[in-house]
Protein backbone atom coordinates (compact mmCIF):
# COMPACT_ATOMS: atom_id res chain seq x y z
CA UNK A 1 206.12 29.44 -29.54
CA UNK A 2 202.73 31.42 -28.88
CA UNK A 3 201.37 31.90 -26.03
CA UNK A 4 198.48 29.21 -25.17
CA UNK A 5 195.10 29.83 -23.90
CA UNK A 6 194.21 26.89 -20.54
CA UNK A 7 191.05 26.24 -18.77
CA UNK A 8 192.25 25.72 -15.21
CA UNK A 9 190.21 23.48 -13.97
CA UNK A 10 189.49 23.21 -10.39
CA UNK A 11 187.49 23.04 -6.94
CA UNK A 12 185.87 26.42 -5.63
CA UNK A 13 188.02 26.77 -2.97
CA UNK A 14 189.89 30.67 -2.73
CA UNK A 15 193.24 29.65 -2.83
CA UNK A 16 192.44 27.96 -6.20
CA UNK A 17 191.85 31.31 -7.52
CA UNK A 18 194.56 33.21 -5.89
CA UNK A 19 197.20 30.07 -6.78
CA UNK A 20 199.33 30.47 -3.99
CA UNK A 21 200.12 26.66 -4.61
CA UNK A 22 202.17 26.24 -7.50
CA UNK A 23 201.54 26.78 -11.11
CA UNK A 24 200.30 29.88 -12.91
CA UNK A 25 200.44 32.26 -10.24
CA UNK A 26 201.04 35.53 -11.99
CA UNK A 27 201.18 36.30 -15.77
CA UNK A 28 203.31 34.71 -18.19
CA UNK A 29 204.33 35.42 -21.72
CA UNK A 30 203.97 31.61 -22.48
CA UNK A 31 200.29 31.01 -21.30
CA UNK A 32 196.47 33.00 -20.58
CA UNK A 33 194.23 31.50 -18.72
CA UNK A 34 190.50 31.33 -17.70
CA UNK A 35 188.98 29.76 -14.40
CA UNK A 36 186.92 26.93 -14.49
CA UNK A 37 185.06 25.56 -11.35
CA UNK A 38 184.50 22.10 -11.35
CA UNK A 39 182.00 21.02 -8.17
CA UNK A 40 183.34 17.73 -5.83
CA UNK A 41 180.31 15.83 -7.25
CA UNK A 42 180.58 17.11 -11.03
CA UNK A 43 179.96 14.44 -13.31
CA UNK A 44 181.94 15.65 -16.34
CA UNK A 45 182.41 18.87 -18.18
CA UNK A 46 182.37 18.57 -21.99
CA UNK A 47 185.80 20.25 -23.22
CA UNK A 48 185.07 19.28 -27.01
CA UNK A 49 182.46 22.22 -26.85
CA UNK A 50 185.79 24.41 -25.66
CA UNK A 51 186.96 24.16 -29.78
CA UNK A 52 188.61 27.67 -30.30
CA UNK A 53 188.00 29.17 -26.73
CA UNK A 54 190.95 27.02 -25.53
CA UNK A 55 194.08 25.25 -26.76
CA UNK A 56 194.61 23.19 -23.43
CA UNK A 57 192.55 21.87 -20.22
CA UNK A 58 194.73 22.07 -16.72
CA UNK A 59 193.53 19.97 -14.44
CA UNK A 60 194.22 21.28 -10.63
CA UNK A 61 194.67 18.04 -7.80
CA UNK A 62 191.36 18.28 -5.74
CA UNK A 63 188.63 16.24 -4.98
CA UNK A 64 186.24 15.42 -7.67
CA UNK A 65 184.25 12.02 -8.49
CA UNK A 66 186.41 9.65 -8.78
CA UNK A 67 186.56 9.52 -12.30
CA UNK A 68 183.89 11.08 -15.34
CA UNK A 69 186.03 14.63 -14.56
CA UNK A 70 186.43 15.21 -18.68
CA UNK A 71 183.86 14.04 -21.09
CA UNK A 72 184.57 12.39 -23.73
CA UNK A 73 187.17 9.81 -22.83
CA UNK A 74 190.47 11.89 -23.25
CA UNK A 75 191.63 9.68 -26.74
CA UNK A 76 188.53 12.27 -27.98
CA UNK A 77 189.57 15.01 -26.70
CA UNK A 78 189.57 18.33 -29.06
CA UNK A 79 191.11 19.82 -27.00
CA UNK A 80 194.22 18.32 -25.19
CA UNK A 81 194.04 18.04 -21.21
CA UNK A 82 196.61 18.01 -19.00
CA UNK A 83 196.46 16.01 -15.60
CA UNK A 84 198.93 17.74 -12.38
CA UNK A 85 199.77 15.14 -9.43
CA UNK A 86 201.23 16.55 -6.11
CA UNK A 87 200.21 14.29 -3.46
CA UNK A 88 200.26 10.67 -4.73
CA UNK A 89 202.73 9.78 -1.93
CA UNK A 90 200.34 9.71 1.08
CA UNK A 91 198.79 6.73 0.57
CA UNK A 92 198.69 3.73 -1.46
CA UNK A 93 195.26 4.54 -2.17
CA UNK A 94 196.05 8.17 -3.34
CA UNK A 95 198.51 6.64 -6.06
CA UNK A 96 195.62 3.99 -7.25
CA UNK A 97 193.01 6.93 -7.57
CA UNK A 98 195.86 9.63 -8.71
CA UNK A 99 196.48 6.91 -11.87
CA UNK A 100 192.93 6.21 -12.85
CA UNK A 101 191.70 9.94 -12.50
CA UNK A 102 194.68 10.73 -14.94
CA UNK A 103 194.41 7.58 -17.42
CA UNK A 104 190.61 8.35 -17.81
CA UNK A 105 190.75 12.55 -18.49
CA UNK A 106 194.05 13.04 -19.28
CA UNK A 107 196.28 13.06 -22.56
CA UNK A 108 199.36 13.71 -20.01
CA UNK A 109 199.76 13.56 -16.81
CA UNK A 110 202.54 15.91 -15.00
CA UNK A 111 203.84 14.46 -11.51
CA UNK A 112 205.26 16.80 -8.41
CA UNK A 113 207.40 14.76 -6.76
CA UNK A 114 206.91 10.81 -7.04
CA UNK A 115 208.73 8.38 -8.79
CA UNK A 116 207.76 8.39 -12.35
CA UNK A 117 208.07 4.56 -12.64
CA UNK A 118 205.20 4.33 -10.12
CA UNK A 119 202.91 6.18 -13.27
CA UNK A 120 203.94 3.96 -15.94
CA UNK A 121 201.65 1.63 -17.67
CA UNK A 122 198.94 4.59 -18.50
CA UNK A 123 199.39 4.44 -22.10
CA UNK A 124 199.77 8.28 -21.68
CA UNK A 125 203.06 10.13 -21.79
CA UNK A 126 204.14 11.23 -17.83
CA UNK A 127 206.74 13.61 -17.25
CA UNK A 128 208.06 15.58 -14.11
CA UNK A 129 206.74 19.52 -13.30
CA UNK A 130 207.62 20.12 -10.14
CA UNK A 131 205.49 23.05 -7.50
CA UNK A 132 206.67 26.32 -8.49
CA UNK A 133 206.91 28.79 -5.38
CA UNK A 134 204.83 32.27 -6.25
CA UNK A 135 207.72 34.55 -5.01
CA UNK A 136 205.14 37.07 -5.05
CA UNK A 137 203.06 35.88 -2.46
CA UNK A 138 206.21 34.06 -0.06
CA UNK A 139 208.74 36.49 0.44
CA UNK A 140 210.99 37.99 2.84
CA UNK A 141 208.18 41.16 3.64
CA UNK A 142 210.84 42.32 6.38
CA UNK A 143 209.01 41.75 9.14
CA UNK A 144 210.52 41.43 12.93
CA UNK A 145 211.54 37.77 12.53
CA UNK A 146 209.80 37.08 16.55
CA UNK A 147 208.73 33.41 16.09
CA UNK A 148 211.67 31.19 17.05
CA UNK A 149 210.31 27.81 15.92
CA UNK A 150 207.04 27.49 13.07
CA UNK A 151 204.88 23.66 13.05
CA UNK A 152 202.20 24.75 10.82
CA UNK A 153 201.23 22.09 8.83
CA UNK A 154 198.45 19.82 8.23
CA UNK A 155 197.73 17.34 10.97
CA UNK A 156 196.05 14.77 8.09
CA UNK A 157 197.76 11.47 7.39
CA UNK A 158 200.09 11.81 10.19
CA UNK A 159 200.24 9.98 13.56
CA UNK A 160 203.15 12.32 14.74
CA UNK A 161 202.47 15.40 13.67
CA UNK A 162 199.73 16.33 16.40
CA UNK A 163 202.37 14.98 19.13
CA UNK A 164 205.27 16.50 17.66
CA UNK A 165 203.15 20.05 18.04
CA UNK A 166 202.60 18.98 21.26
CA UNK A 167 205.90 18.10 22.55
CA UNK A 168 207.46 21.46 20.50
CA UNK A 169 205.04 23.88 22.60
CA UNK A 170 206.41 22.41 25.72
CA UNK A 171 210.07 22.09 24.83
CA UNK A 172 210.28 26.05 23.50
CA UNK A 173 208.44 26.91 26.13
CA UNK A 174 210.78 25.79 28.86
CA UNK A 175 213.67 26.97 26.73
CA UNK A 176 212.25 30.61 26.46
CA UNK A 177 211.74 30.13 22.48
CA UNK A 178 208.74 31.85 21.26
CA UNK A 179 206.51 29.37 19.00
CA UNK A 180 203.90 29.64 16.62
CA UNK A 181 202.01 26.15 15.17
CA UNK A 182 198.27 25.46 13.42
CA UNK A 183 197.00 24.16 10.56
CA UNK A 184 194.31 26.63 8.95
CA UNK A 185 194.97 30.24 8.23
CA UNK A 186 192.96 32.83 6.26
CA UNK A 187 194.13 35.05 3.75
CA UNK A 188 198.05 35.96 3.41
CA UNK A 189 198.36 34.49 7.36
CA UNK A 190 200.28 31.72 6.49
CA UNK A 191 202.86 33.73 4.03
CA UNK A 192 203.07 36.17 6.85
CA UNK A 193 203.24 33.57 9.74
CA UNK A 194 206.79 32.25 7.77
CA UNK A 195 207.96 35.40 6.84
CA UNK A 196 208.03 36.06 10.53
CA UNK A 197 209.64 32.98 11.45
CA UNK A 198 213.30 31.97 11.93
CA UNK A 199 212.86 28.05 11.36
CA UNK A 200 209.76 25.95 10.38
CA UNK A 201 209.86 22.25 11.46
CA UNK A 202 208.57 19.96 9.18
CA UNK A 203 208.09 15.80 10.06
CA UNK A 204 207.21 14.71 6.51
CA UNK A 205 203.97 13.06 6.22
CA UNK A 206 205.45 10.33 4.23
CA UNK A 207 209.30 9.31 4.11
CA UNK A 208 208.61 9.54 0.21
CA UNK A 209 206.45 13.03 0.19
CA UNK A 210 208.30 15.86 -0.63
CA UNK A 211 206.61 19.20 0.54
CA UNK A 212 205.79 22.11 -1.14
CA UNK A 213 206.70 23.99 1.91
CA UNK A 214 210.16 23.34 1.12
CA UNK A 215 209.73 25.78 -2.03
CA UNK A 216 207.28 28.12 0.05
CA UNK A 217 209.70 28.36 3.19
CA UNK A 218 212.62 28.95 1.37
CA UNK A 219 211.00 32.15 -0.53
CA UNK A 220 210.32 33.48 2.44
CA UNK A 221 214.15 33.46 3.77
CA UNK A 222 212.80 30.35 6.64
CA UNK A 223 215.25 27.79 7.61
CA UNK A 224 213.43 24.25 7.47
CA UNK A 225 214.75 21.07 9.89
CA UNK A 226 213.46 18.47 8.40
CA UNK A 227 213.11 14.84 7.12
CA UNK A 228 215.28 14.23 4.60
CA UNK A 229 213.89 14.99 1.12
CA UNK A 230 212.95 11.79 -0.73
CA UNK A 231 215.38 12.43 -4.49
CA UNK A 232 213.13 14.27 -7.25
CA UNK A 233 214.85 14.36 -10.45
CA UNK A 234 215.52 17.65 -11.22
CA UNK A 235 215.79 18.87 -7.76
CA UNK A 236 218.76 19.53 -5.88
CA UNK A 237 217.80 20.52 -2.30
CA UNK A 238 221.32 19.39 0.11
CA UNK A 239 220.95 18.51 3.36
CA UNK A 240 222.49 20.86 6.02
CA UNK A 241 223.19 23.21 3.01
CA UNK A 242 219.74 24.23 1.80
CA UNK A 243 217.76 22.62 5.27
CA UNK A 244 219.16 21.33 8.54
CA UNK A 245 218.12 17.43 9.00
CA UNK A 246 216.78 15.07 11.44
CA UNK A 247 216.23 11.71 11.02
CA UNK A 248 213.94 10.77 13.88
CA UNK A 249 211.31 10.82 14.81
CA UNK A 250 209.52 10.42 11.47
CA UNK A 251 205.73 9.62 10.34
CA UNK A 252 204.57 5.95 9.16
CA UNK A 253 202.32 5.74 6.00
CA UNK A 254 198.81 5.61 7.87
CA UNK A 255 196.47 4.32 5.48
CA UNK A 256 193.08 6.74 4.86
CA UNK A 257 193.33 7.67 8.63
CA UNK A 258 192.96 11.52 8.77
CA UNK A 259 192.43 11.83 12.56
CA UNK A 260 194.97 9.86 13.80
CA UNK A 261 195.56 9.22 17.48
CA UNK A 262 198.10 10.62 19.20
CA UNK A 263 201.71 9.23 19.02
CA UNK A 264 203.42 10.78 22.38
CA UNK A 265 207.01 12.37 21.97
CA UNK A 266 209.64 12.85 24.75
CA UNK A 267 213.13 14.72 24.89
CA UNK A 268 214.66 11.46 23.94
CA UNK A 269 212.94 10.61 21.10
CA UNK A 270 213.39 14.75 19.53
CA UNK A 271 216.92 14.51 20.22
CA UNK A 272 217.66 15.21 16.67
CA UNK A 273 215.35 17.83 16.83
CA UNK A 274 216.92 19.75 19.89
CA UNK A 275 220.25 19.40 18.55
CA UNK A 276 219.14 20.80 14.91
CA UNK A 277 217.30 23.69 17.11
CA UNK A 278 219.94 24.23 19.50
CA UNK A 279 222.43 24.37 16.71
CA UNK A 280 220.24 26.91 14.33
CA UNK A 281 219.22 29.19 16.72
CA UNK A 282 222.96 29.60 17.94
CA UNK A 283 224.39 32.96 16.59
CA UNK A 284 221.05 32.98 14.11
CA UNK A 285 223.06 30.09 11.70
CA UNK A 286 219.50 29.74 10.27
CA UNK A 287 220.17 32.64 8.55
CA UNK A 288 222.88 31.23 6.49
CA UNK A 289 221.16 27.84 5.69
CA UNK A 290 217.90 30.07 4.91
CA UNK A 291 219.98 32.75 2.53
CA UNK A 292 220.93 29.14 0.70
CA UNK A 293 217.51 27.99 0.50
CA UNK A 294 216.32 31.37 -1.01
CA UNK A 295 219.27 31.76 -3.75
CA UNK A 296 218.79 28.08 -4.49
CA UNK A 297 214.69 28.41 -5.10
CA UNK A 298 214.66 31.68 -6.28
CA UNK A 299 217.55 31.02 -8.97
CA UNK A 300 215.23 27.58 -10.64
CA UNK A 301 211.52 26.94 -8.84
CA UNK A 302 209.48 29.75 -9.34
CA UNK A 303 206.75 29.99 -11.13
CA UNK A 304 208.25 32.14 -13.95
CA UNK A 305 210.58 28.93 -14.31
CA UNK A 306 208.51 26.40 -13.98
CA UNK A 307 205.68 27.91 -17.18
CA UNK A 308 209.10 27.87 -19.72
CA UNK A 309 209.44 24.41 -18.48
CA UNK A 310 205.60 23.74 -19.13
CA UNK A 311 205.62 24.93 -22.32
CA UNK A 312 208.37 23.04 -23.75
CA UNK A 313 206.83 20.07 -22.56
CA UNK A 314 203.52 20.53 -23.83
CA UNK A 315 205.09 21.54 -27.26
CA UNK A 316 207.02 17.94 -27.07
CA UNK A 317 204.46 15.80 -25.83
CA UNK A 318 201.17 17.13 -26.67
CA UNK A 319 202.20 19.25 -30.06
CA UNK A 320 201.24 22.46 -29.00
């Protein structure tokens, strides 16, 4: 199949450009692309006038109006556009918006990590395309590995995450761990920040979100405790194999609230959490469970994966 030519379409922000979040991160022989900036007010960007400059529209997740993205309606569209979902999970409202944005623009619509059933009804085909880790940009960079425990994560949507951070400063601290948390970092700090870590603690912000970091971590040769994942078809990511587990404490859906109030945490209720700790950090065993997590990401979610995958599907679905 040739190679096709996208518009990725998407907000201004730099990591957009750099993709450090999933697809096309680095040249492939099955696409070439061009970047397209769409503004969070745009009212609608005319692909029919893209005729012969591009075979297919990507549409990035972001915040845009709420619908208008893609003019004409997509049925019109000359050119075929393709709608990506990774966070429909947080919120009920997310998955009402995620739908609508993709029904109105989209002649497909690819979904991360959520049920499929919870997309049908669209009139549109929906398939599964997972994140795809850029193994170019998370790695192992061989660094001194001199943070014991990693939170960074976003704080957004979450009633335990600030309190978890919270209660994991104090509890490393009196155990003599060294610990490392935030939510905003500039540049290559975050890649860096895990490839210097020995485990990253993730609290899911909803029992049925499934985080990229998973992919990202795991590149980077970082044991995650964690959640449980929610099942993604296609995904095969085994509990105290590929991630050590903890069941409690764990976040509540928390409707649009993105500055939650605190939740407080106590010994007690991270007992899972110490004993996952306690257990990792004994003899370095997170190097085993991270060694799986690389070999297992490395061998089937990287990018270079993940555009094969995207081609075949487009060539099924879309004719292409």
């Amino acid at each position: 199949m040739k190679p096709l030519r996208v518009a990725l379409v998407h907000r201004g922000q730099a990591y957009r450009y750099t993709r450090v979040d999933g697809q096309f991160a680095y040249p492939v022989p099955e696409f070439v692309w061009e970047h397209v900036e769409a503004h969070k007010s745009v009212q609608n960007l005319d692909i029919n006038k893209w005729v012969g400059r591009f075979d297919l529209v990507w549409l990035d997740p972001g915040k845009y109006s709420f619908l208008n993205i893609l003019a004409p309606k997509a049925p019109a569209h000359k050119v075929k556009s393709i709608y990506w979902s990774l966070y429909p999970t947080l919120t009920p409202g997310h998955l009402t918006k995620e739908r609508a944005r993709a029904q109105y623009n989209a002649n497909l619509v690819l979904v991360d990590h959520d049920n499929l059933k919870h997309w049908e009804g669209l009139g549109i085909p929906v398939r599964r395309l997972a994140y795809s880790v850029n193994e170019r940009y998370y790695y192992d960079r061989s660094l001194e590995r001199d943070i014991d425990v990693n939170f960074a994560c976003y704080r957004e949507y979450s009633h335990e995450r600030p309190a978890l951070d919270a209660w994991l400063h104090d509890y490393c601290g009196r155990r003599g761990w060294t610990y490392a948390s935030g939510s905003h970092y500039d540049g290559e700090d975050y890649a860096i920040l895990l490839a210097r870590s020995k485990i990253v603690v993730h609290i899911l912000r909803t029992p049925q979100t499934r985080p990229p970091r998973m992919f990202d971590a795991a590149a980077c040769g970082t044991a995650m405790l964690s959640n449980p994942m929610p099942a993604v078809s296609g995904e095969a990511w085994i509990p105290h194999k590929h991630y050590w587990v903890f069941n409690e404490p764990h976040s509540q859906v928390c409707a649009n609230e993105r500055h939650p109030p605190q939740v407080p945490m106590n010994d007690a209720a991270c007992a899972e959490i110490i004993a996952g700790l306690e257990w990792l950090l004994t003899g370095d065993n997170w190097r085993g469970v991270a060694e799986n997590a690389k070999s297992y990401a490395l061998s089937c979610h990287t990018w270079q994966h993940r555009a094969t995958e995207l081609r075949q599907i487009v060539h099924e679905e879309l004719g292409l």
